[in-house]
C-alpha atoms as a PDB file:
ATOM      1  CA  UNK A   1      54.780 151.403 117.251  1.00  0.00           C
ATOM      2  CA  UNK A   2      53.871 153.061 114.205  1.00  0.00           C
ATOM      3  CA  UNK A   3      55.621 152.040 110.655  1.00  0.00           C
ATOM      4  CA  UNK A   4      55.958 153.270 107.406  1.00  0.00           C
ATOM      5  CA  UNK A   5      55.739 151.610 104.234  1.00  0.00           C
ATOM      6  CA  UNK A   6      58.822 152.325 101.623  1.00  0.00           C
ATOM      7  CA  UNK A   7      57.778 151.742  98.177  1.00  0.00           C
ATOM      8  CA  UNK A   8      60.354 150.494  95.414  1.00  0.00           C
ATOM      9  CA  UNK A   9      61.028 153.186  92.901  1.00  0.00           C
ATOM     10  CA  UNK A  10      62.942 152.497  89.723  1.00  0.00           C
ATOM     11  CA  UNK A  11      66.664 152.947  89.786  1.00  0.00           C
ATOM     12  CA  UNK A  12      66.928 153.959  93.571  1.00  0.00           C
ATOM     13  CA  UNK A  13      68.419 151.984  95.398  1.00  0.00           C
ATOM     14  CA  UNK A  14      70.869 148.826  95.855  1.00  0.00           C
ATOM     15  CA  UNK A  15      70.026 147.031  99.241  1.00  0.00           C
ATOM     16  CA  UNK A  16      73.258 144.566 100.257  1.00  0.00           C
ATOM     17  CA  UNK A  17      74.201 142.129 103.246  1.00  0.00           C
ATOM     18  CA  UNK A  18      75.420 138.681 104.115  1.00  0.00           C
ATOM     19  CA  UNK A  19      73.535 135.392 104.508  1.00  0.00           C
ATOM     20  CA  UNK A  20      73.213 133.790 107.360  1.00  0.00           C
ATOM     21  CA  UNK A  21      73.810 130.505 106.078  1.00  0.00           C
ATOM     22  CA  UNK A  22      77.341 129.404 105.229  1.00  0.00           C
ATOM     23  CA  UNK A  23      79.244 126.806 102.898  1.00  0.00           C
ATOM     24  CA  UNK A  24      82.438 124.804 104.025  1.00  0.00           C
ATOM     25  CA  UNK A  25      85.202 124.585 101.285  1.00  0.00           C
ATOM     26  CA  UNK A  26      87.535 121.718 101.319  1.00  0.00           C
ATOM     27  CA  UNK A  27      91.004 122.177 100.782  1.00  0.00           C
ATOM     28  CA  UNK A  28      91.709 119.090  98.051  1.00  0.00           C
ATOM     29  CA  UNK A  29      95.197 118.647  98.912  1.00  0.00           C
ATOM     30  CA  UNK A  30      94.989 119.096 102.955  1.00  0.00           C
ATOM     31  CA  UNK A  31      91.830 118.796 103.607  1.00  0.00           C
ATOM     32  CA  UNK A  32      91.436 121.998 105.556  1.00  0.00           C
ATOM     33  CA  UNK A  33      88.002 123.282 105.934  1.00  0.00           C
ATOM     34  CA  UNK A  34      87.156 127.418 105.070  1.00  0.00           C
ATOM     35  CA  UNK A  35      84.117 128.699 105.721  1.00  0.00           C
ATOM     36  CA  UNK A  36      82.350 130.708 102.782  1.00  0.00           C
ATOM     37  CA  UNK A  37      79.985 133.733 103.162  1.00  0.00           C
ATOM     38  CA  UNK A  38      77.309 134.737 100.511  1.00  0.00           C
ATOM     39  CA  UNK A  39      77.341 137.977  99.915  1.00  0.00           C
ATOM     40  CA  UNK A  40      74.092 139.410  98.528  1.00  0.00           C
ATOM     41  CA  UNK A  41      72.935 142.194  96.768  1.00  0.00           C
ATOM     42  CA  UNK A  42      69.348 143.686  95.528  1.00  0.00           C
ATOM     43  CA  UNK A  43      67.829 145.727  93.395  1.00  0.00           C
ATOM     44  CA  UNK A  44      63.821 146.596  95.181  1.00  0.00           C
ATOM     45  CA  UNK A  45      62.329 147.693  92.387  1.00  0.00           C
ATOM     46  CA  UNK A  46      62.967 144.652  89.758  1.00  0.00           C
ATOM     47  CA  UNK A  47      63.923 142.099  92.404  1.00  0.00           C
ATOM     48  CA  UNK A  48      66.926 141.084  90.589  1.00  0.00           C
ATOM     49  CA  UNK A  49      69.477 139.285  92.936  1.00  0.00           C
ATOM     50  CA  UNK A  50      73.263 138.993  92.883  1.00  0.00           C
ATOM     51  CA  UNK A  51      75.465 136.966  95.078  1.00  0.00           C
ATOM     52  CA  UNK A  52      78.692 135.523  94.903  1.00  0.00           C
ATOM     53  CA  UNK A  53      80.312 133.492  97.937  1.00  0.00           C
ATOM     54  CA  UNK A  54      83.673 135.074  99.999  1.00  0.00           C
ATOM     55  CA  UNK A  55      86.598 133.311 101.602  1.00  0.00           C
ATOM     56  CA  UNK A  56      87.543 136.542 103.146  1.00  0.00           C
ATOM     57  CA  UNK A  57      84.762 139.767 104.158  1.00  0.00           C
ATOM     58  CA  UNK A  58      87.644 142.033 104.988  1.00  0.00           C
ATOM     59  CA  UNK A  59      87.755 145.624 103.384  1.00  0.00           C
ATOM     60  CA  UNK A  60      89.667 144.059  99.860  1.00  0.00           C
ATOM     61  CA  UNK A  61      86.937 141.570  99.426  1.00  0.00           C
ATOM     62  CA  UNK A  62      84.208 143.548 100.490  1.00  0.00           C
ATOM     63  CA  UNK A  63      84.965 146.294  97.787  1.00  0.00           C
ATOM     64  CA  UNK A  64      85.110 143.355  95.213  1.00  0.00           C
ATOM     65  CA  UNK A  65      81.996 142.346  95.505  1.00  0.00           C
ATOM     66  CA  UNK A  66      80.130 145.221  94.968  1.00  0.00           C
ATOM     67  CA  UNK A  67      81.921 146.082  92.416  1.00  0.00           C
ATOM     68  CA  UNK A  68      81.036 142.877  90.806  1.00  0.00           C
ATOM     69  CA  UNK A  69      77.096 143.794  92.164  1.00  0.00           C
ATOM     70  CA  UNK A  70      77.271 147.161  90.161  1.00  0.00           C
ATOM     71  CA  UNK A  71      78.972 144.991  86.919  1.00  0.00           C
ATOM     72  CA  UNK A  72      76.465 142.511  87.055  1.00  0.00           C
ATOM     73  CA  UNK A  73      73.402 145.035  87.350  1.00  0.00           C
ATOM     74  CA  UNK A  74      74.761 147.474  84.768  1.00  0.00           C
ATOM     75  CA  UNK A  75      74.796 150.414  86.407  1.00  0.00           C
ATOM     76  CA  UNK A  76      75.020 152.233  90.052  1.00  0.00           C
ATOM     77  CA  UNK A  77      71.667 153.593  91.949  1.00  0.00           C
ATOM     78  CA  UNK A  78      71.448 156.348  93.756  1.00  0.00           C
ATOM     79  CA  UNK A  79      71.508 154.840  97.202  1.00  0.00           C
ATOM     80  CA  UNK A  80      73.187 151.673  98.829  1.00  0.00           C
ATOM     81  CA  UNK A  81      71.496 150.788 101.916  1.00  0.00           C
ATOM     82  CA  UNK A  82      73.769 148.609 104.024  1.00  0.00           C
ATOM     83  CA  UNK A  83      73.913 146.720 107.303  1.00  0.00           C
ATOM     84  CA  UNK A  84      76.106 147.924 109.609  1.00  0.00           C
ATOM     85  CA  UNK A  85      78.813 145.758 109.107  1.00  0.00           C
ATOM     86  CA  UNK A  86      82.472 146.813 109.954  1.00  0.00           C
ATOM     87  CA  UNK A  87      83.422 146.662 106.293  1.00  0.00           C
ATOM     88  CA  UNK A  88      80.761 149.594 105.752  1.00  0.00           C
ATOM     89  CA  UNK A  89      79.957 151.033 109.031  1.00  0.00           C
ATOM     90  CA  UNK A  90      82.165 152.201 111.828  1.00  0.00           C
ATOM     91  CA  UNK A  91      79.425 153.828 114.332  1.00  0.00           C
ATOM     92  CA  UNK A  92      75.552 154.484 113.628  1.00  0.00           C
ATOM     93  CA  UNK A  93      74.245 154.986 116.978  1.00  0.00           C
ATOM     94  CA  UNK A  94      71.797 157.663 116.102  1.00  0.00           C
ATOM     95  CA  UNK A  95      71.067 156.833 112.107  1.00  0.00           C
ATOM     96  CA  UNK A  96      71.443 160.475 111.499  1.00  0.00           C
ATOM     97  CA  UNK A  97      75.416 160.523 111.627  1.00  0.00           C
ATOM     98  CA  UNK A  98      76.565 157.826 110.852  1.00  0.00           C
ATOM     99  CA  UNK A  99      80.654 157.142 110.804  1.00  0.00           C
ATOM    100  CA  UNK A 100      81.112 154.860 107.521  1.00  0.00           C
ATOM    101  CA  UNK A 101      83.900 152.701 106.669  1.00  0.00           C
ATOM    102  CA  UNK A 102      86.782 154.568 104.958  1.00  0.00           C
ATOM    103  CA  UNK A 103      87.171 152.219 102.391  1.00  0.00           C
ATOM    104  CA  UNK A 104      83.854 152.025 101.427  1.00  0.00           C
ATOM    105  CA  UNK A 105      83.011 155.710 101.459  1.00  0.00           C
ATOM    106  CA  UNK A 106      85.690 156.090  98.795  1.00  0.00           C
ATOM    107  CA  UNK A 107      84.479 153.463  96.694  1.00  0.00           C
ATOM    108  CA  UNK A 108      80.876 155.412  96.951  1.00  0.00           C
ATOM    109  CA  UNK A 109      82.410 158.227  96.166  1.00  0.00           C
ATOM    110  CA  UNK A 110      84.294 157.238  92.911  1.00  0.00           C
ATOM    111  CA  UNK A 111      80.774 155.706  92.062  1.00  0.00           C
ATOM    112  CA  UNK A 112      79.027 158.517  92.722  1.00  0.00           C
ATOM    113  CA  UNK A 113      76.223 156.753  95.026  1.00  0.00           C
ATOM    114  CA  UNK A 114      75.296 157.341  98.760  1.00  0.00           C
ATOM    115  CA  UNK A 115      75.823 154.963 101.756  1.00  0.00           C
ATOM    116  CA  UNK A 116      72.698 154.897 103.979  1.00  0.00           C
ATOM    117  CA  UNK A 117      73.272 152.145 106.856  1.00  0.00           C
ATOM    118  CA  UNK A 118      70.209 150.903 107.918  1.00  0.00           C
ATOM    119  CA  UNK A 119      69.062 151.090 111.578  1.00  0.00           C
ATOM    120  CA  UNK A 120      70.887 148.972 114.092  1.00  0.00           C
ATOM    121  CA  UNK A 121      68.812 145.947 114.621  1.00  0.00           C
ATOM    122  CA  UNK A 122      65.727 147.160 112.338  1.00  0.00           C
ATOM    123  CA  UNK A 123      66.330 144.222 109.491  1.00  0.00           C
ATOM    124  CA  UNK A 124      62.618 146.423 108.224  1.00  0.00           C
ATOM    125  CA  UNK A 125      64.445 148.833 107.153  1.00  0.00           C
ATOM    126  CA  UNK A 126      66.461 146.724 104.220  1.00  0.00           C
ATOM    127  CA  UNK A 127      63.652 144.217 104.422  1.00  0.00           C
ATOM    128  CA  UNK A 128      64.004 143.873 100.347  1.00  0.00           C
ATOM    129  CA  UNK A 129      67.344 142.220 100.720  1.00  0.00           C
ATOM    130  CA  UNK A 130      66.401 140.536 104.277  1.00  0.00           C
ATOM    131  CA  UNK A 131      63.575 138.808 101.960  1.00  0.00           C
ATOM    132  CA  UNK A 132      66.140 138.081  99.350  1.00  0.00           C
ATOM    133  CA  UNK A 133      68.215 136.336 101.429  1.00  0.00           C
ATOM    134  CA  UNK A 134      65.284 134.092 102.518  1.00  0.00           C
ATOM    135  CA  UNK A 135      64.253 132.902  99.193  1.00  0.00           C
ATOM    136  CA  UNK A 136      68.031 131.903  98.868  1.00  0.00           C
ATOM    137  CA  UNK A 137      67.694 129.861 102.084  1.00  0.00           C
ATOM    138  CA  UNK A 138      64.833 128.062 102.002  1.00  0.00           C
ATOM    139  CA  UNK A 139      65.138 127.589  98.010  1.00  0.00           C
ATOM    140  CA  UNK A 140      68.384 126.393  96.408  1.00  0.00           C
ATOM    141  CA  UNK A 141      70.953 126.849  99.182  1.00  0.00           C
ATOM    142  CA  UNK A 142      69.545 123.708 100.061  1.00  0.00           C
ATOM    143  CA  UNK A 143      70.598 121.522  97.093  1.00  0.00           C
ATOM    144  CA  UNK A 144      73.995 123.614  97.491  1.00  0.00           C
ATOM    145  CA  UNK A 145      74.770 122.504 101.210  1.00  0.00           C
ATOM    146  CA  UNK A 146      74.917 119.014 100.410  1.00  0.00           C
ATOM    147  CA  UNK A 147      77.357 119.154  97.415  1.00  0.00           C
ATOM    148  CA  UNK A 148      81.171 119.294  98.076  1.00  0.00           C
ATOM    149  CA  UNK A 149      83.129 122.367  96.921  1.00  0.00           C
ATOM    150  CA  UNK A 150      86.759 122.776  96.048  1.00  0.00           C
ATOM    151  CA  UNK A 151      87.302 126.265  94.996  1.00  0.00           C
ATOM    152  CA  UNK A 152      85.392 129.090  95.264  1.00  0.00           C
ATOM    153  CA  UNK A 153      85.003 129.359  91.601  1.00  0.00           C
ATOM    154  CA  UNK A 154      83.536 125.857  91.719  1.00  0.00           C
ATOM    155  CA  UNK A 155      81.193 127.387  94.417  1.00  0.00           C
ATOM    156  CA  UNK A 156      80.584 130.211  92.659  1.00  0.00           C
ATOM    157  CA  UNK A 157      79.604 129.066  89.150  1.00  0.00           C
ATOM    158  CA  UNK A 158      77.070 126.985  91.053  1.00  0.00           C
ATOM    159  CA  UNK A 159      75.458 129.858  92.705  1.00  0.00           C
ATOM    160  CA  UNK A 160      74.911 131.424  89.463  1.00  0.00           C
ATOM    161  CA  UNK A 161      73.652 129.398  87.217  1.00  0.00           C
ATOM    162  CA  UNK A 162      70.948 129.025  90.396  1.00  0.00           C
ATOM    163  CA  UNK A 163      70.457 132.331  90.266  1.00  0.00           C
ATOM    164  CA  UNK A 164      70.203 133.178  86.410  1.00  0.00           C
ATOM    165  CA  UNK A 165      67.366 130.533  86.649  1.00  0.00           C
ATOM    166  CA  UNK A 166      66.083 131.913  89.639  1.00  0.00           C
ATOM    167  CA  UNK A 167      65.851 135.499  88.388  1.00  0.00           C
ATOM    168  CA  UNK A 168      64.495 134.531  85.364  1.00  0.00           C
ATOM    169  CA  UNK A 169      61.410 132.303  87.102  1.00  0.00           C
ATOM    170  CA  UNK A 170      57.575 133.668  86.717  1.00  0.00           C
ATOM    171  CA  UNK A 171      56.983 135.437  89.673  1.00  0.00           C
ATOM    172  CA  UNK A 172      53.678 133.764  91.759  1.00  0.00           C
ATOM    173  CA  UNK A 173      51.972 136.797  92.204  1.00  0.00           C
ATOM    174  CA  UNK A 174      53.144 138.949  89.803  1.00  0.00           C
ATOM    175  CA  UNK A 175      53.521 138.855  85.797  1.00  0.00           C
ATOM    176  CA  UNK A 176      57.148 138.009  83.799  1.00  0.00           C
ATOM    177  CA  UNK A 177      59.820 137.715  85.934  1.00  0.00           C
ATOM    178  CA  UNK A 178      62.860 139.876  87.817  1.00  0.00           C
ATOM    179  CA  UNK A 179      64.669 139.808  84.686  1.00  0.00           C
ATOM    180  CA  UNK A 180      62.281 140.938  82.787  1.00  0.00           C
ATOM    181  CA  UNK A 181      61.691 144.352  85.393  1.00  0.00           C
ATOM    182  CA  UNK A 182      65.670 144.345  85.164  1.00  0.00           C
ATOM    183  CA  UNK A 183      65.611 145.363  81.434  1.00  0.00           C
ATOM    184  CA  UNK A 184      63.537 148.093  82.723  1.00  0.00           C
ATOM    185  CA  UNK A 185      65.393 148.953  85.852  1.00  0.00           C
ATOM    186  CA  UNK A 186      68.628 149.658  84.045  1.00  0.00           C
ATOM    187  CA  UNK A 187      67.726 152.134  81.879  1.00  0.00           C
ATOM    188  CA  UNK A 188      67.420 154.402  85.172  1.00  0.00           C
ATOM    189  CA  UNK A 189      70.566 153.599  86.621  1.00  0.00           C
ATOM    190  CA  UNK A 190      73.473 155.545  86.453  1.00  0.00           C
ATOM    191  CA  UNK A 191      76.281 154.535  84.159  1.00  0.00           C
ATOM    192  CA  UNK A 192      79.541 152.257  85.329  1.00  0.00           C
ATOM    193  CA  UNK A 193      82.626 154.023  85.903  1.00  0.00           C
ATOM    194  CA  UNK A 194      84.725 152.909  83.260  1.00  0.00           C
ATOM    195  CA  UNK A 195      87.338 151.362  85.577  1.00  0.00           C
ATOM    196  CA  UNK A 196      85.620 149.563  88.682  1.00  0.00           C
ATOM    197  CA  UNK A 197      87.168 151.128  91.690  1.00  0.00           C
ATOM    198  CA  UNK A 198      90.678 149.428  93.374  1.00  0.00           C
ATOM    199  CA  UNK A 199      90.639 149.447  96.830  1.00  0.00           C
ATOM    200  CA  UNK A 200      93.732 151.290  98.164  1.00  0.00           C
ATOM    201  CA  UNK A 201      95.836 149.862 101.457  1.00  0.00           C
ATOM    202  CA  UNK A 202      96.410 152.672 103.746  1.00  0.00           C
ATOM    203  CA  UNK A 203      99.247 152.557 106.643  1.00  0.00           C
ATOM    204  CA  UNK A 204     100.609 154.931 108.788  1.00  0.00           C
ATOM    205  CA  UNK A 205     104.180 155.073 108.981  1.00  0.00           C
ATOM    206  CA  UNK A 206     107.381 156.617 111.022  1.00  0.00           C
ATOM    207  CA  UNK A 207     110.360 157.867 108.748  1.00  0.00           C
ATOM    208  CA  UNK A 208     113.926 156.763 110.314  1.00  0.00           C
ATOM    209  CA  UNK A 209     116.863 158.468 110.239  1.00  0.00           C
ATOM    210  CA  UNK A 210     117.515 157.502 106.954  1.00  0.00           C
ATOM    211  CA  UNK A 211     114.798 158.799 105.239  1.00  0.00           C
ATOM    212  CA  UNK A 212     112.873 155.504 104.886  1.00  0.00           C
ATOM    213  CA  UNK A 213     109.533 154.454 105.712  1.00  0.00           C
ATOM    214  CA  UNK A 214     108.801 150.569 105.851  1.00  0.00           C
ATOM    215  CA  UNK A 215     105.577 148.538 104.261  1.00  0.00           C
ATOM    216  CA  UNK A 216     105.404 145.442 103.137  1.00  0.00           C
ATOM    217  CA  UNK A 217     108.853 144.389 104.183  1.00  0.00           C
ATOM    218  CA  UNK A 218     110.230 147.041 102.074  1.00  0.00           C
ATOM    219  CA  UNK A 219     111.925 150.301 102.697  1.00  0.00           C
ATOM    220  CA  UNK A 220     110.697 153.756 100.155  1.00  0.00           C
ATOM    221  CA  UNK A 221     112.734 156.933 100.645  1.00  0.00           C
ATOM    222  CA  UNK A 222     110.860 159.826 101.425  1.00  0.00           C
END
């Protein structure tokens, strides 16, 4: 039962996952209910916290938002540590050889950053972003809940002007604030590409006799 502490260094890493808590958006015309995920995003060493709510997690989505993470933190670190969602993970039964999510091993390759899932069931080992996602719940995800949203731009404007105050609070134990350990943070990150990455839709197809192949509803000659 032995454990090992990992301490934050500067520019490192990026530690991301998904609140457990959820928001319902209201549909103002039908009044149909969607669900909305937080999606959340770290930096260890600074403490500086993105988010930015999701109607959809699948692969599109998914590669959105941490695009928007890297935008928003001005540059890419070394490492992303993820959980082992589907959008990122396909297998990880060992931790050594882990299969990763085509979609998202491009997009770390155009970046030029590593995936590292963490261990299944071992929230210790992206505890940084596990603790992250606590101060969300049990601070201002409570004022959020009981508010009505519309759009997720409504939803998400909200979020962050919560969260520029929240990153820029004193720390309690600690001098300045995450922002401030940002500013410092950044310099060691490596730079943005200069076009974020676009995720690509991949399909297998059967050429007919006519030299076709069909996507989307529509025929391309081969």
């Amino acid at each position: 039962n032995e454990t090992a502490h990992f301490p934050a260094v500067i520019g490192q890493t990026m530690e991301i996952d998904f609140a457990g808590q959820t928001f319902k958006l209201t549909d103002s015309l039908t009044g149909e209910i969607s669900t909305i995920v937080v999606f959340v995003a770290i930096l260890p060493y600074s403490q500086m916290i993105y988010a930015e709510g999701m109607l959809s997690t699948k692969e599109p989505q998914w590669i959105s938002v941490n695009n928007n993470a890297l935008t928003y933190f001005g540059g890419v670190t070394p490492l992303v540590i993820c959980d082992n969602c589907k959008q990122a993970v396909i297998t990880n039964t060992d931790w050594i050889h882990p299969e990763i999510n085509k979609d998202f091993a491009s997009w770390a390759e155009y970046n030029h950053t590593a995936i590292m899932p963490a261990k299944v069931r071992r929230p210790k080992f992206k505890s940084h972003v596990e603790n992250a996602v606590g101060i969300l719940e049990k601070g201002f995800f409570h004022d959020m809940e009981e508010l009505p949203y519309f759009t997720i731009r409504q939803f998400n404007d909200d979020l962050w002007r919560h969260l520029d105050e929240l990153n820029h609070a004193p720390f309690k134990k600690r001098e300045h604030n995450r922002a401030f350990y940002w500013e410092e943070e950044k310099k060691e990150l490596m730079p943005l590409p200069k076009v974020p990455y676009e995720y690509t839709q991949r399909k297998e197809a059967q050429v007919s006799s006519d030299f076709h192949v069909r996507f989307n509803n529509a025929y391309y000659s081969v």
